[in-house]
PDB file of N, CA and C in Angstrom:
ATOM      1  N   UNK A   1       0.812  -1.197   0.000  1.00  0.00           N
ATOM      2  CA  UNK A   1       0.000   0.000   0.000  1.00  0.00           C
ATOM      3  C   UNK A   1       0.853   1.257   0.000  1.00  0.00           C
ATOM      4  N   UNK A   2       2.275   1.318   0.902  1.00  0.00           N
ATOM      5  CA  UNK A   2       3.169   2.731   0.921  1.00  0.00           C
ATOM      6  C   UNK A   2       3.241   2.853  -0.601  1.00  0.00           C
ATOM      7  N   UNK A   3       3.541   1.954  -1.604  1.00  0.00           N
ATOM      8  CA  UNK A   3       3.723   2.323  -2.834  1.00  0.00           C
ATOM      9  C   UNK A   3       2.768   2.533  -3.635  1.00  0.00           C
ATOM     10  N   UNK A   4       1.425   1.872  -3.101  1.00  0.00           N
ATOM     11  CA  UNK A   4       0.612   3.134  -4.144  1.00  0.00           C
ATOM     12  C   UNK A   4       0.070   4.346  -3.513  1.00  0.00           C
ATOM     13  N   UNK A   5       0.373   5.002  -2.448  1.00  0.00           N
ATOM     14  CA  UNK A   5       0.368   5.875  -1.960  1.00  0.00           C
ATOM     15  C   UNK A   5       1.284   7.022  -2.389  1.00  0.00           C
ATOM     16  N   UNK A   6       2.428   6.021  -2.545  1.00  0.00           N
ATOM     17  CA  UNK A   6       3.670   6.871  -2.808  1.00  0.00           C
ATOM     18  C   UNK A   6       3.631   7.544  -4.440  1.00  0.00           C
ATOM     19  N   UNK A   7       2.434   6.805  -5.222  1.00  0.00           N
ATOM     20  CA  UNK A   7       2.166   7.341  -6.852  1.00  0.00           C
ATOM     21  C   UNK A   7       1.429   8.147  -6.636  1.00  0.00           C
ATOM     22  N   UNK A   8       0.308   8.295  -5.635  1.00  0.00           N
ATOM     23  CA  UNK A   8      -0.337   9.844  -5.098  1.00  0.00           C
ATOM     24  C   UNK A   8       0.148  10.666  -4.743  1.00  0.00           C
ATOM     25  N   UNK A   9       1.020  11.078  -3.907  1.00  0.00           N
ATOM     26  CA  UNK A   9       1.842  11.574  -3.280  1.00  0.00           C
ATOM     27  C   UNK A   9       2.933  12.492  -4.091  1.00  0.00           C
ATOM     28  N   UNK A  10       3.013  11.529  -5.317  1.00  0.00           N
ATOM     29  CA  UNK A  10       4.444  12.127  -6.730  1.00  0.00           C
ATOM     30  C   UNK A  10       3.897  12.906  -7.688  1.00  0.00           C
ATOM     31  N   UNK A  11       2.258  12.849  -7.741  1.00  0.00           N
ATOM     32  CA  UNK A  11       2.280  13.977  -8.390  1.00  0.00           C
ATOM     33  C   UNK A  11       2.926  15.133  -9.017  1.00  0.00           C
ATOM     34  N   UNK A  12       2.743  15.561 -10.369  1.00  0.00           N
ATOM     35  CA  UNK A  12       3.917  16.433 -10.808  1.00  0.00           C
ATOM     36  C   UNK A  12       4.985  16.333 -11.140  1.00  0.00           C
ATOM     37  N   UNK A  13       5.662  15.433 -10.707  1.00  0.00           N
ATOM     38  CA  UNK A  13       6.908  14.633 -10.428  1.00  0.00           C
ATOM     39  C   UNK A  13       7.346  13.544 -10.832  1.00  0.00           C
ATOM     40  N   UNK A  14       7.911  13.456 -12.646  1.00  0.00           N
ATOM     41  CA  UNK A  14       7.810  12.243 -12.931  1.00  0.00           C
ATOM     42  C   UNK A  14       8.842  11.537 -12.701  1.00  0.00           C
ATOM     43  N   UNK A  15       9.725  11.916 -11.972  1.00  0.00           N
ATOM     44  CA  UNK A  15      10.694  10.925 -11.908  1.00  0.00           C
ATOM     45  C   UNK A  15      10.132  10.315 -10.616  1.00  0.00           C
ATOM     46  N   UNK A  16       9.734  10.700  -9.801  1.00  0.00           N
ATOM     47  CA  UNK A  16       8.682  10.222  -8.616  1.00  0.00           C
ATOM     48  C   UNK A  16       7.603   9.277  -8.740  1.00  0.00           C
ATOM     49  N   UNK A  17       6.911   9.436  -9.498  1.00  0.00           N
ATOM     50  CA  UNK A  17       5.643   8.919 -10.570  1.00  0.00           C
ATOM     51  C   UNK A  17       6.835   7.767 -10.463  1.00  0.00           C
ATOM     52  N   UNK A  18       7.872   7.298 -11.432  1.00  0.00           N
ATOM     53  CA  UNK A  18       8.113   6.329 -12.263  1.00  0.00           C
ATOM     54  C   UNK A  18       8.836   5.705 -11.385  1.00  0.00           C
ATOM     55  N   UNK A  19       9.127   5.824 -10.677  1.00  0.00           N
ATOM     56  CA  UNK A  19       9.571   5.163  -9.332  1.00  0.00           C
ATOM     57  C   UNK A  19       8.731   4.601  -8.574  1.00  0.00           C
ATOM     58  N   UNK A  20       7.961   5.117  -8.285  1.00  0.00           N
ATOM     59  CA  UNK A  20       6.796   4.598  -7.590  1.00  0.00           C
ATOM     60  C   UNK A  20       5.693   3.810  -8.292  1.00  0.00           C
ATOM     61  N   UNK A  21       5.600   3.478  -9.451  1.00  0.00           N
ATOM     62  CA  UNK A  21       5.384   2.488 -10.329  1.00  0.00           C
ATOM     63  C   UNK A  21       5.640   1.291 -10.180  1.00  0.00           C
ATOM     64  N   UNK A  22       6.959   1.822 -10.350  1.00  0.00           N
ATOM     65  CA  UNK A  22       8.094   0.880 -10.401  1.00  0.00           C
ATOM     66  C   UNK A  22       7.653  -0.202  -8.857  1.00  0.00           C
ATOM     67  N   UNK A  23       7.774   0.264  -8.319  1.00  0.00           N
ATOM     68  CA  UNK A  23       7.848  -0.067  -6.466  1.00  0.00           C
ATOM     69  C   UNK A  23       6.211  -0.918  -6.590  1.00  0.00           C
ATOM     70  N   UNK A  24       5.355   0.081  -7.387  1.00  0.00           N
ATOM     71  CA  UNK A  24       3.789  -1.173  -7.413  1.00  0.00           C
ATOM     72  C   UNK A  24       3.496  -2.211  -8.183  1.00  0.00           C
ATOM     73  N   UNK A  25       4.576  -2.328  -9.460  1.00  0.00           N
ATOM     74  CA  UNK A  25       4.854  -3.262  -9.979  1.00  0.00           C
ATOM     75  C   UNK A  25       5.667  -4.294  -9.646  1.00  0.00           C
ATOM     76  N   UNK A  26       6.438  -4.308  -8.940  1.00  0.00           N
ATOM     77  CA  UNK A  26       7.244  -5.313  -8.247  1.00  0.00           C
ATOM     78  C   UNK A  26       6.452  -5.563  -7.055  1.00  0.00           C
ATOM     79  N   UNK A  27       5.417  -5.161  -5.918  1.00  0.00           N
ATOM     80  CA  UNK A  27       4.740  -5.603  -5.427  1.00  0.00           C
ATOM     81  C   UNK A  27       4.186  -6.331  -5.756  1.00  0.00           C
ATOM     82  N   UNK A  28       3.207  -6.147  -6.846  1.00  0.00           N
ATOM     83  CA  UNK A  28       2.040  -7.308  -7.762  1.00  0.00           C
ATOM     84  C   UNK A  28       3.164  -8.425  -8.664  1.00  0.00           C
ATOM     85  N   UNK A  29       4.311  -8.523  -8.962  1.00  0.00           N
ATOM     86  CA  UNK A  29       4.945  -9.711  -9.286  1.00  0.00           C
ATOM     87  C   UNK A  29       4.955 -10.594  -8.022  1.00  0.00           C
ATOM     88  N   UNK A  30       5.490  -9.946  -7.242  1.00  0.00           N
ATOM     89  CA  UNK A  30       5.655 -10.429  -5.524  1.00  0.00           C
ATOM     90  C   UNK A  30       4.569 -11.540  -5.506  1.00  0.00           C
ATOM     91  N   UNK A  31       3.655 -10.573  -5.284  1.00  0.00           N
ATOM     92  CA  UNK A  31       2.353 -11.359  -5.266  1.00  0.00           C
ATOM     93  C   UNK A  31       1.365 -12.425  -6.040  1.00  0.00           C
ATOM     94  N   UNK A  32       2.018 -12.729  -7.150  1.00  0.00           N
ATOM     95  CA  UNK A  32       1.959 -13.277  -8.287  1.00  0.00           C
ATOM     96  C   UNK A  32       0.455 -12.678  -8.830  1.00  0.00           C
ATOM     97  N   UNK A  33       0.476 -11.473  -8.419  1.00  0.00           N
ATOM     98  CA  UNK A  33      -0.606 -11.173  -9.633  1.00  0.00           C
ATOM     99  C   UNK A  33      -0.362 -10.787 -11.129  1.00  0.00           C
ATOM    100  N   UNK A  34       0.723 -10.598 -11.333  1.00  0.00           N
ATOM    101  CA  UNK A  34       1.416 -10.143 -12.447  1.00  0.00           C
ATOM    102  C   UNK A  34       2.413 -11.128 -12.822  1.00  0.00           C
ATOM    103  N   UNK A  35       3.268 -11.243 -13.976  1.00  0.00           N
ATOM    104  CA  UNK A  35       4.403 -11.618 -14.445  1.00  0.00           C
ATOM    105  C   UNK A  35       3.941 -13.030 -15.096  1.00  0.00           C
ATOM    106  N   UNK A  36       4.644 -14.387 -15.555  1.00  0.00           N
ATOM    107  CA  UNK A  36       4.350 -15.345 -15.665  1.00  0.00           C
ATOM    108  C   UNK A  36       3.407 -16.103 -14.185  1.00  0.00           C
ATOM    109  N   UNK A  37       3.072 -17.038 -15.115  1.00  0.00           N
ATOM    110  CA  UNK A  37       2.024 -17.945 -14.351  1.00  0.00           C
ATOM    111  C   UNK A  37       2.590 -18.657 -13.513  1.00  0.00           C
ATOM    112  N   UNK A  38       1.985 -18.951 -11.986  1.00  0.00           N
ATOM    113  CA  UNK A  38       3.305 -19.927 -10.904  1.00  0.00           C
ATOM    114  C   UNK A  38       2.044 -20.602 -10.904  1.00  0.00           C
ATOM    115  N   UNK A  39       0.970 -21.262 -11.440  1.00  0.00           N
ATOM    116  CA  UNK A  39       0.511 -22.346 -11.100  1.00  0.00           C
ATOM    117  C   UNK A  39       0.673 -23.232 -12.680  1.00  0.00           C
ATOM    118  N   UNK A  40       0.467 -24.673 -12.801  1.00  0.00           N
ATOM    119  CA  UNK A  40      -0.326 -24.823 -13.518  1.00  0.00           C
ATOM    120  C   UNK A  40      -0.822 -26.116 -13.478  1.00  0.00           C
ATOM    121  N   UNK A  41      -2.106 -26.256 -13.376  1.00  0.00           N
ATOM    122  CA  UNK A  41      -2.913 -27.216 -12.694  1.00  0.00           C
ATOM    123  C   UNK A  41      -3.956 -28.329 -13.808  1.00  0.00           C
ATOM    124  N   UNK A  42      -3.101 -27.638 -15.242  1.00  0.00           N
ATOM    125  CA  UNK A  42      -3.950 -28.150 -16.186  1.00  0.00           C
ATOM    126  C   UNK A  42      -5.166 -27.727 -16.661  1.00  0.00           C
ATOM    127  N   UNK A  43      -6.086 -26.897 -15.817  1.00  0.00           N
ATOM    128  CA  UNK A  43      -7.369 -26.967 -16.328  1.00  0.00           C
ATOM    129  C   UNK A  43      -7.034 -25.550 -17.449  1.00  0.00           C
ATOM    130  N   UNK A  44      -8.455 -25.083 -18.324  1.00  0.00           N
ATOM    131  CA  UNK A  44      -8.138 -24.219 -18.731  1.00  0.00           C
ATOM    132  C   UNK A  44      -8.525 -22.979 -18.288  1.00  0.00           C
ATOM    133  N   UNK A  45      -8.050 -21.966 -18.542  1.00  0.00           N
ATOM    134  CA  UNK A  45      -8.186 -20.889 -18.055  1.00  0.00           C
ATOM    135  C   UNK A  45      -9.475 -19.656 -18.736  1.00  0.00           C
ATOM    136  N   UNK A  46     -10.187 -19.482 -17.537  1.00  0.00           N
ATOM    137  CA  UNK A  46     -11.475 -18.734 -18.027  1.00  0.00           C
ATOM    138  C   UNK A  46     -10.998 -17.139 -17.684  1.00  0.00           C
ATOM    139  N   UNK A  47     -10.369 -17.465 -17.483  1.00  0.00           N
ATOM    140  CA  UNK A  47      -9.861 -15.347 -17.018  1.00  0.00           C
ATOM    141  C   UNK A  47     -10.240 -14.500 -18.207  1.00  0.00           C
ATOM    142  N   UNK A  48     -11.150 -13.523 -17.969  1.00  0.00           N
ATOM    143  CA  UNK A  48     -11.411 -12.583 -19.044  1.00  0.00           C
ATOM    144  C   UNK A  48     -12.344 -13.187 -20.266  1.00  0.00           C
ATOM    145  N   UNK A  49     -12.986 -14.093 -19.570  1.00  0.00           N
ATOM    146  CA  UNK A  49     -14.473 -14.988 -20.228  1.00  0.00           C
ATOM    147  C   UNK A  49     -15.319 -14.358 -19.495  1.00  0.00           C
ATOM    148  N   UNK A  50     -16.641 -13.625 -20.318  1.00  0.00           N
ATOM    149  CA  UNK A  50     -17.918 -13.675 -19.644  1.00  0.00           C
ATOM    150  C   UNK A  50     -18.180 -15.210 -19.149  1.00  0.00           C
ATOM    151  N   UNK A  51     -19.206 -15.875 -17.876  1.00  0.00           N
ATOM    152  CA  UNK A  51     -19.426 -16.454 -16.904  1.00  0.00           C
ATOM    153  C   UNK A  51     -20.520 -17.380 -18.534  1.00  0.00           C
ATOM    154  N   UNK A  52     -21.266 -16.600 -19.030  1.00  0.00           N
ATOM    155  CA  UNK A  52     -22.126 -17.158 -19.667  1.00  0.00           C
ATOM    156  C   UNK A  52     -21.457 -17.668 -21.412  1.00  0.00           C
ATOM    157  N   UNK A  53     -20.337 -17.574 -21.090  1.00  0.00           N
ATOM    158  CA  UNK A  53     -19.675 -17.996 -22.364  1.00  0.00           C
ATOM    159  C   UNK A  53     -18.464 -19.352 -22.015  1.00  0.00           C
ATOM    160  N   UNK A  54     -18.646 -19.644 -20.504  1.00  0.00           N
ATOM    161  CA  UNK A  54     -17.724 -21.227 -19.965  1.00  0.00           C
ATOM    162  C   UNK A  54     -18.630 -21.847 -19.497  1.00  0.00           C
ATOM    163  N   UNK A  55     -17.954 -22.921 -19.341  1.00  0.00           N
ATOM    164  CA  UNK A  55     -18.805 -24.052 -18.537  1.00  0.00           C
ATOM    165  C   UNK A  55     -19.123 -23.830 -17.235  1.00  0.00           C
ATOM    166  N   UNK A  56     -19.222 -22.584 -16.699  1.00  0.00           N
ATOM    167  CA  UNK A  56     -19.901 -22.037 -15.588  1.00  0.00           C
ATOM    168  C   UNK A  56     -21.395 -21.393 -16.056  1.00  0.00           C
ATOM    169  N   UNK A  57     -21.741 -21.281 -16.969  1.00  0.00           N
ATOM    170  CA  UNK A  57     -22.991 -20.669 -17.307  1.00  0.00           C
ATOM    171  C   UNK A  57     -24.024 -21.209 -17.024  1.00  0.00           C
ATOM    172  N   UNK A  58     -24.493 -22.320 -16.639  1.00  0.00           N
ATOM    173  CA  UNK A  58     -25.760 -22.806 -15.920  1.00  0.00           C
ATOM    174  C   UNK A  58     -25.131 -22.174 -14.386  1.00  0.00           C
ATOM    175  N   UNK A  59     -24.515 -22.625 -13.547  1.00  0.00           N
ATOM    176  CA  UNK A  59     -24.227 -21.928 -12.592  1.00  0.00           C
ATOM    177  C   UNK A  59     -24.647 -20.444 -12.199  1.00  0.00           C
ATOM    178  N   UNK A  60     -23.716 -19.645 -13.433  1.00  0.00           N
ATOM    179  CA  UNK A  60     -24.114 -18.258 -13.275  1.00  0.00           C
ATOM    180  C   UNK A  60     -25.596 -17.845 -13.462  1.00  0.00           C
ATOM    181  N   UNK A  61     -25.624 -18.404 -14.426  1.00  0.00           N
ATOM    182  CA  UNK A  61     -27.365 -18.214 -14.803  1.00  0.00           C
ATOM    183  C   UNK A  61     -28.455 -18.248 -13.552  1.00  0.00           C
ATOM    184  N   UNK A  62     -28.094 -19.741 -12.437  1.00  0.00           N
ATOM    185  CA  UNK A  62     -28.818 -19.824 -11.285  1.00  0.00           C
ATOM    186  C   UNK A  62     -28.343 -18.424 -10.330  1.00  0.00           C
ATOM    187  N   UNK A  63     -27.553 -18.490  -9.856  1.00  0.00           N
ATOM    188  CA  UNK A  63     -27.307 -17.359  -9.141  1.00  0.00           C
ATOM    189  C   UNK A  63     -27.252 -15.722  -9.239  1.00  0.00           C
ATOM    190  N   UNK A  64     -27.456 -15.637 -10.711  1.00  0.00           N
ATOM    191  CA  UNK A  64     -28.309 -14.233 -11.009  1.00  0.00           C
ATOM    192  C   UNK A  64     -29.687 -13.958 -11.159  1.00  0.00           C
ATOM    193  N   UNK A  65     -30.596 -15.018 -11.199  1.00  0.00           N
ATOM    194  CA  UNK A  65     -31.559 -15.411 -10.585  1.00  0.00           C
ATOM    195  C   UNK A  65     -32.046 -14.890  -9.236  1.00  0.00           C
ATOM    196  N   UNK A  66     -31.133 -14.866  -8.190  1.00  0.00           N
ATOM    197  CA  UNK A  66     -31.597 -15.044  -6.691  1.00  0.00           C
ATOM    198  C   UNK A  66     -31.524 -13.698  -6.118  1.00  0.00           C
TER     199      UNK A  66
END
């Protein structure tokens, strides 16, 4: 969080700005939200599929329902 604080904070200031980028992008690798994939478990991947376009769509369908 100090580092995306720290991209509010730099305003004006791009060498500040790009540093502090920098610092929130290497957080989210950290975290493996970013960079290559650290799992792989075989199945396929629905990321960035509408719900009603995978084999979750009877599912979704029930629970937008309720």
């Amino acid at each position: 969080m100090s580092a995306r604080r720290a991209v509010r904070d730099a305003r004006g200031d791009e060498g500040k700005i790009r540093a502090a980028r920098d610092r929130v992008q290497a957080a989210k690798v950290a975290l493996g939200e970013r960079g290559p994939v650290w799992w792989s478990d075989g199945a396929p991947d629905f990321n960035r599929h509408l719900a009603k376009n995978t084999p979750y769509a009877q599912w979704w369908d029930e629970i937008s329902r309720a």
